[in-house]
C-alpha atoms as a PDB file:
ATOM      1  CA  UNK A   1     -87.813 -54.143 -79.595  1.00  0.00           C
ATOM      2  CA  UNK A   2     -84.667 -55.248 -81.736  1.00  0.00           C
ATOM      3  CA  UNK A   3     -82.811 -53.732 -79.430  1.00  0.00           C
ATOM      4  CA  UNK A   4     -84.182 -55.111 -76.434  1.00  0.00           C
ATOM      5  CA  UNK A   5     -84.051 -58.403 -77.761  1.00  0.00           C
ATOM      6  CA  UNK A   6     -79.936 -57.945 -79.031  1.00  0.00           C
ATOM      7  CA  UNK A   7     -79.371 -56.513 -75.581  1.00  0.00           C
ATOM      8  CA  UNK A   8     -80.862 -59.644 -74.015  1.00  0.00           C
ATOM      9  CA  UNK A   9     -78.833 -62.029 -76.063  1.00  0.00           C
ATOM     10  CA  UNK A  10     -75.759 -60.272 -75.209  1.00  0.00           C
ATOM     11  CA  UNK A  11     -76.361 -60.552 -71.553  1.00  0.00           C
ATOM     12  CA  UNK A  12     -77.093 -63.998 -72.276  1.00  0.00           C
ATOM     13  CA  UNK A  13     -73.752 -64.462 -74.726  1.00  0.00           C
ATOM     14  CA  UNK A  14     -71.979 -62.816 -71.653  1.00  0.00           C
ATOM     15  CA  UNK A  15     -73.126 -65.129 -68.849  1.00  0.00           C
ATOM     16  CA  UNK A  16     -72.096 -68.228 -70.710  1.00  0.00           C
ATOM     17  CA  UNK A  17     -68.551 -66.664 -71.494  1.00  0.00           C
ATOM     18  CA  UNK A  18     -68.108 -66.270 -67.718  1.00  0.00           C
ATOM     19  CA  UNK A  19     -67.537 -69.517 -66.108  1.00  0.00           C
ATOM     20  CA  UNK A  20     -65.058 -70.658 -69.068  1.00  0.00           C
ATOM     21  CA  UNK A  21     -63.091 -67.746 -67.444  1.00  0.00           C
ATOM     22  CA  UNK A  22     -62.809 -68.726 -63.853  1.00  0.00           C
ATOM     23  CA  UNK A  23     -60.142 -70.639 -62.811  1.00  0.00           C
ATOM     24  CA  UNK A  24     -60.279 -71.033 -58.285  1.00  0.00           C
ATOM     25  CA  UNK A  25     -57.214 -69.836 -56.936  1.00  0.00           C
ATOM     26  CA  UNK A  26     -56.034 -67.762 -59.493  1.00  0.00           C
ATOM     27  CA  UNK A  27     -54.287 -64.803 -58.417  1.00  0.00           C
ATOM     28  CA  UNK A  28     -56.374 -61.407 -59.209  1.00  0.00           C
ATOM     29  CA  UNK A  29     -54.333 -59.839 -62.251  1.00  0.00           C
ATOM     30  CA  UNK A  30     -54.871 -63.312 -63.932  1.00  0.00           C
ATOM     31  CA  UNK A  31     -58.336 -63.536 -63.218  1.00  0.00           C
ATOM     32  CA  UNK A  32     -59.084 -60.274 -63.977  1.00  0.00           C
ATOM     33  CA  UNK A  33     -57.222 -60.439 -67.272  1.00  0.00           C
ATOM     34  CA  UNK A  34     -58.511 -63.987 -68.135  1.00  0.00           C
ATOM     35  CA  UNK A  35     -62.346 -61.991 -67.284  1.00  0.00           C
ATOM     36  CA  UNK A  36     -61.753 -59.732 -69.889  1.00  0.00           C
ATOM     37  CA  UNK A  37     -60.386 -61.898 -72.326  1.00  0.00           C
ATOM     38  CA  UNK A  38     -63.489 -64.506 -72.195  1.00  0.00           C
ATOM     39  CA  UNK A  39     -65.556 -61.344 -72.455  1.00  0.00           C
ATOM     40  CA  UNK A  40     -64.206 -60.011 -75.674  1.00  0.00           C
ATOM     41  CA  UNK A  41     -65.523 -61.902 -78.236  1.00  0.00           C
ATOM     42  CA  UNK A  42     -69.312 -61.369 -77.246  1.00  0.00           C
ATOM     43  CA  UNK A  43     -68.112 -57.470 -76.935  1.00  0.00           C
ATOM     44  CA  UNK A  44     -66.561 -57.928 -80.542  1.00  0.00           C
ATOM     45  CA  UNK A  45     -69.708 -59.345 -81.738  1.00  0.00           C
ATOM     46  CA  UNK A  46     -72.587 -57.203 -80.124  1.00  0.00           C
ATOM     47  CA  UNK A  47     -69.986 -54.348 -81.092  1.00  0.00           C
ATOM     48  CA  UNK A  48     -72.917 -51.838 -82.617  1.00  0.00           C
ATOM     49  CA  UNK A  49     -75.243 -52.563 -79.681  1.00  0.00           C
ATOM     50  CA  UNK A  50     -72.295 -51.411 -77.102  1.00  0.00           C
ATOM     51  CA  UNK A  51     -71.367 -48.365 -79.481  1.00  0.00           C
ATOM     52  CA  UNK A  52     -75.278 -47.330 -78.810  1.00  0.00           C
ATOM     53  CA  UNK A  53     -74.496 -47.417 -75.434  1.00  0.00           C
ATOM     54  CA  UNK A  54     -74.364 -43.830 -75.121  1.00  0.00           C
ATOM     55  CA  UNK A  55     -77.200 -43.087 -76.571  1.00  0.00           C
ATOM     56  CA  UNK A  56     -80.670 -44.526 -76.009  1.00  0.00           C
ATOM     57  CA  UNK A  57     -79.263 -47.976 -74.884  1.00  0.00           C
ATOM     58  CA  UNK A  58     -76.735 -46.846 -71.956  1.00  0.00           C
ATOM     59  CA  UNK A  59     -79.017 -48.248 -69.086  1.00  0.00           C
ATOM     60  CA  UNK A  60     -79.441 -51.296 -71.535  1.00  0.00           C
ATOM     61  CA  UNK A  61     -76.091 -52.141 -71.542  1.00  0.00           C
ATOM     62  CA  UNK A  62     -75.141 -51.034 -68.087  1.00  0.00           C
ATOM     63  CA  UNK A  63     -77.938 -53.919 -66.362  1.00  0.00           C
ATOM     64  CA  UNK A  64     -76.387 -56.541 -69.254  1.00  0.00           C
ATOM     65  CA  UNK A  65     -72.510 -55.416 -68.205  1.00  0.00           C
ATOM     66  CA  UNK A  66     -73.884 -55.001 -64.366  1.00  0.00           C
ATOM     67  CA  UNK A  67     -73.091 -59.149 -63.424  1.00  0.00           C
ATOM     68  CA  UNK A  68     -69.371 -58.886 -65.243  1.00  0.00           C
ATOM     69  CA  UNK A  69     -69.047 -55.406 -63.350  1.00  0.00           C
ATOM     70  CA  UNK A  70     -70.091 -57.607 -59.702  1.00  0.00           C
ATOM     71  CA  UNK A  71     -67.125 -60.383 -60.896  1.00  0.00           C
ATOM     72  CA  UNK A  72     -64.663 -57.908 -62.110  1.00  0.00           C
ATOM     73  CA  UNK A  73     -65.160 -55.343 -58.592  1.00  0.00           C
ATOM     74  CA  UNK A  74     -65.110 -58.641 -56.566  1.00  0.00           C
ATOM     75  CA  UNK A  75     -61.320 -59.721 -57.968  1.00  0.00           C
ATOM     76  CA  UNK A  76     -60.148 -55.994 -57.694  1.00  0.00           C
ATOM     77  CA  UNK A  77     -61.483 -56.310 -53.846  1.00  0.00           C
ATOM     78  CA  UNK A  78     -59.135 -59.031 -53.507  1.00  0.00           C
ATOM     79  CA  UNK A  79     -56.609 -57.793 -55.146  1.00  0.00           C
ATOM     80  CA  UNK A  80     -56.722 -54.676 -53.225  1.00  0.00           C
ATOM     81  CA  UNK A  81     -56.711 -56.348 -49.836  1.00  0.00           C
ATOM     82  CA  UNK A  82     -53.111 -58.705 -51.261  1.00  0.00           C
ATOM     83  CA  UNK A  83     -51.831 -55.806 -52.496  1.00  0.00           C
ATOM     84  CA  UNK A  84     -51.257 -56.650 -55.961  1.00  0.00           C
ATOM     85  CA  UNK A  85     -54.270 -53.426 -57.314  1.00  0.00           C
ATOM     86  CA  UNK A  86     -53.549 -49.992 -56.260  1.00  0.00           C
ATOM     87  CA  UNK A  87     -55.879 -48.896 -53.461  1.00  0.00           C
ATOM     88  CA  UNK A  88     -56.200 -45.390 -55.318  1.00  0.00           C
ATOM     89  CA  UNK A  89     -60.544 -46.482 -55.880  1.00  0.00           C
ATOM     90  CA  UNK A  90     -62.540 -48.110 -54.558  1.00  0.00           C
ATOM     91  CA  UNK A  91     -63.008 -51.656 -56.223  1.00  0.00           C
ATOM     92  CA  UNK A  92     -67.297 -50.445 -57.069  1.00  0.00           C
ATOM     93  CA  UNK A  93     -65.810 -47.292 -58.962  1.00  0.00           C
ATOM     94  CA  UNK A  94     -62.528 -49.336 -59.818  1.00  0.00           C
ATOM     95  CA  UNK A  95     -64.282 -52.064 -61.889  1.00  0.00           C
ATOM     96  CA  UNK A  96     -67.137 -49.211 -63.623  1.00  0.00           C
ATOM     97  CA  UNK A  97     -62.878 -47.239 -64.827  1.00  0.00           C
ATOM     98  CA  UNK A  98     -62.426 -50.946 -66.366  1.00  0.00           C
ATOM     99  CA  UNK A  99     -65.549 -51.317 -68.087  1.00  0.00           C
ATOM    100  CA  UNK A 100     -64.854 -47.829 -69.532  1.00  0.00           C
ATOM    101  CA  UNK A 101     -61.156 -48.648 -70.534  1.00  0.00           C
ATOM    102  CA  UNK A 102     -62.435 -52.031 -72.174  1.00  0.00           C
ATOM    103  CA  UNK A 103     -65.389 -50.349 -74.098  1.00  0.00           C
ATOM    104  CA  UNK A 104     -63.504 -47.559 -74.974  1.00  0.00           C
ATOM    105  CA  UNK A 105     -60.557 -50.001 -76.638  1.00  0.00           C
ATOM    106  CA  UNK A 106     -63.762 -51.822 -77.955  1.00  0.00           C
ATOM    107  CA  UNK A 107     -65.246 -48.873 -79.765  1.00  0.00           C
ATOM    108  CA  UNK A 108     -61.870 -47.467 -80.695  1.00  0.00           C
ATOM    109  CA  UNK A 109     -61.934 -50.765 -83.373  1.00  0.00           C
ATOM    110  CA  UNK A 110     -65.387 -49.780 -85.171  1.00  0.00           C
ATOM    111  CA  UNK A 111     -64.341 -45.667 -85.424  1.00  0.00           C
ATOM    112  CA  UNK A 112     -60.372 -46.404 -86.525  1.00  0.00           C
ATOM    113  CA  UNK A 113     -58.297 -48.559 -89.059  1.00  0.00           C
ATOM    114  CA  UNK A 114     -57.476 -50.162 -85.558  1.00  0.00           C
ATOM    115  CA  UNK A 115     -58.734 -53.172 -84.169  1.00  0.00           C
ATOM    116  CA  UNK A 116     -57.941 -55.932 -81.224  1.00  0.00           C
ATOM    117  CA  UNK A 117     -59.799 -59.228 -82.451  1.00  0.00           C
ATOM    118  CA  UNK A 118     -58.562 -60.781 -79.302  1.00  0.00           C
ATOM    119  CA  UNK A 119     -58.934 -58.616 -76.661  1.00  0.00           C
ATOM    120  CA  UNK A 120     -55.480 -58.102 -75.426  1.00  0.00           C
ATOM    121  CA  UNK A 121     -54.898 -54.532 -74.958  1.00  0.00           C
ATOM    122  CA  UNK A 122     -58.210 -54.120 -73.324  1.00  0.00           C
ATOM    123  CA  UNK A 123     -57.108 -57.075 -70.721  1.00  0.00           C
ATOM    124  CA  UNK A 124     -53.909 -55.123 -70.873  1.00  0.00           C
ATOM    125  CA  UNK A 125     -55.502 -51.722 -70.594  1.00  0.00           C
ATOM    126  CA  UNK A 126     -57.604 -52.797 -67.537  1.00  0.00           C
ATOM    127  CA  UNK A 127     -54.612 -54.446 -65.278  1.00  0.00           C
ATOM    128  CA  UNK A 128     -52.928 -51.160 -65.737  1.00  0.00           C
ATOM    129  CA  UNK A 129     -55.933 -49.100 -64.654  1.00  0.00           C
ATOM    130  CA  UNK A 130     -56.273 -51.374 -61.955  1.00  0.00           C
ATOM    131  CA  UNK A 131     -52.096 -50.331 -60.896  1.00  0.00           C
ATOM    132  CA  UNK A 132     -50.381 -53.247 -62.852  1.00  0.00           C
ATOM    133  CA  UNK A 133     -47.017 -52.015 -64.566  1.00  0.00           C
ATOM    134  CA  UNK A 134     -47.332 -51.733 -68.211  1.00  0.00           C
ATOM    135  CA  UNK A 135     -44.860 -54.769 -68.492  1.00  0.00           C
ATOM    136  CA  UNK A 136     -46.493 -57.051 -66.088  1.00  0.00           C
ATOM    137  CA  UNK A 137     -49.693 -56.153 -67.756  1.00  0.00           C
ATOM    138  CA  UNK A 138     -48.361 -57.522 -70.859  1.00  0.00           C
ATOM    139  CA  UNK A 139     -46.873 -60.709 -69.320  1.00  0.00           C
ATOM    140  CA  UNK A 140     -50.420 -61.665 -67.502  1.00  0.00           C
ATOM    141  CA  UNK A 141     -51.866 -61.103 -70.299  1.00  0.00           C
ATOM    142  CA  UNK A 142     -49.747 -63.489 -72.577  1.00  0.00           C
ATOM    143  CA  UNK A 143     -50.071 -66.470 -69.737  1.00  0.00           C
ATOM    144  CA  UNK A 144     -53.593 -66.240 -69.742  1.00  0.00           C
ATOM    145  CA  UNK A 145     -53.500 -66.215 -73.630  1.00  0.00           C
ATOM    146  CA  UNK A 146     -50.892 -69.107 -74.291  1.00  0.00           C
ATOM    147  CA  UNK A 147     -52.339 -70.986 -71.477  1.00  0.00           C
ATOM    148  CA  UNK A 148     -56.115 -70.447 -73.162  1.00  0.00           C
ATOM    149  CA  UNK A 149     -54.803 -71.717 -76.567  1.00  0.00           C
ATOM    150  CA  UNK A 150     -53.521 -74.198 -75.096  1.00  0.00           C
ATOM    151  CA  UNK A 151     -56.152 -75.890 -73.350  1.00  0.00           C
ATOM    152  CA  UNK A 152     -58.530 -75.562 -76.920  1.00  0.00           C
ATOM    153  CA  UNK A 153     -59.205 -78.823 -78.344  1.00  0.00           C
ATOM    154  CA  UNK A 154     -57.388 -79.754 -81.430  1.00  0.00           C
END
């Protein structure tokens, strides 16, 4: 029942993060990397519910994730058809490789001295999964970042 109910209020956590992330017209590597960003802190902070996720919880977590996974295979679509993604997946299997990649750079930060409070080199991770360069990665990453801080209130 805990776990039901943590599970819940991630999913809940997650869906309110969302909509600070869209911006309309933004190109897909931004919105994609501004996606993950806005997702990371609820990540970072249900952090031992995800970890679980391979245990009893994996369905769980997959139906919370499942509405992110929709938003996240819908700009890799689009990115496909411009041409900024690679074409190598399709965007369904695509975005399910990115929720792996950002997961996996989550849990890396509970099991090592190593740890990402911001989300950056899972945003970073994902845009080069998704057939950003490394460098460009890196560069969409830090717009969406500087622009973010930004745009916070004083």
């Amino acid at each position: 029942a805990l776990i039901d109910a943590l599970a819940a209020e991630a999913k809940q956590s997650l869906e309110e993060a969302l909509p600070a992330a869209r911006r309309p017209g933004a190109d897909p590597p931004t919105a994609l990397a501004r996606l993950i960003l806005a997702s990371w802190a609820v990540g970072d902070r249900y952090r031992m519910l995800i970890s679980l996720h391979r245990t009893q919880t994996e369905e769980r977590i997959r139906v919370a994730l499942a509405p992110t996974r929709a938003e996240v295979a819908s700009i890799l679509e689009r990115g496909q058809r411009d041409g900024t993604f690679a074409g190598h997946l399709p965007a369904p299997v695509l975005a399910l490789a990115a929720e792996s990649v950002a997961l996996a750079v989550l849990e890396s930060g509970t099991s090592t001295d190593w740890s990402d409070p911001t989300g950056a080199a899972a945003a970073t991770a994902v845009l080069i999964a998704a057939g950003i360069g490394p460098a460009s990665a890196r560069r969409y990453v830090d717009a969406v970042r500087t622009e973010d801080t930004q745009r916070r209130p004083a």
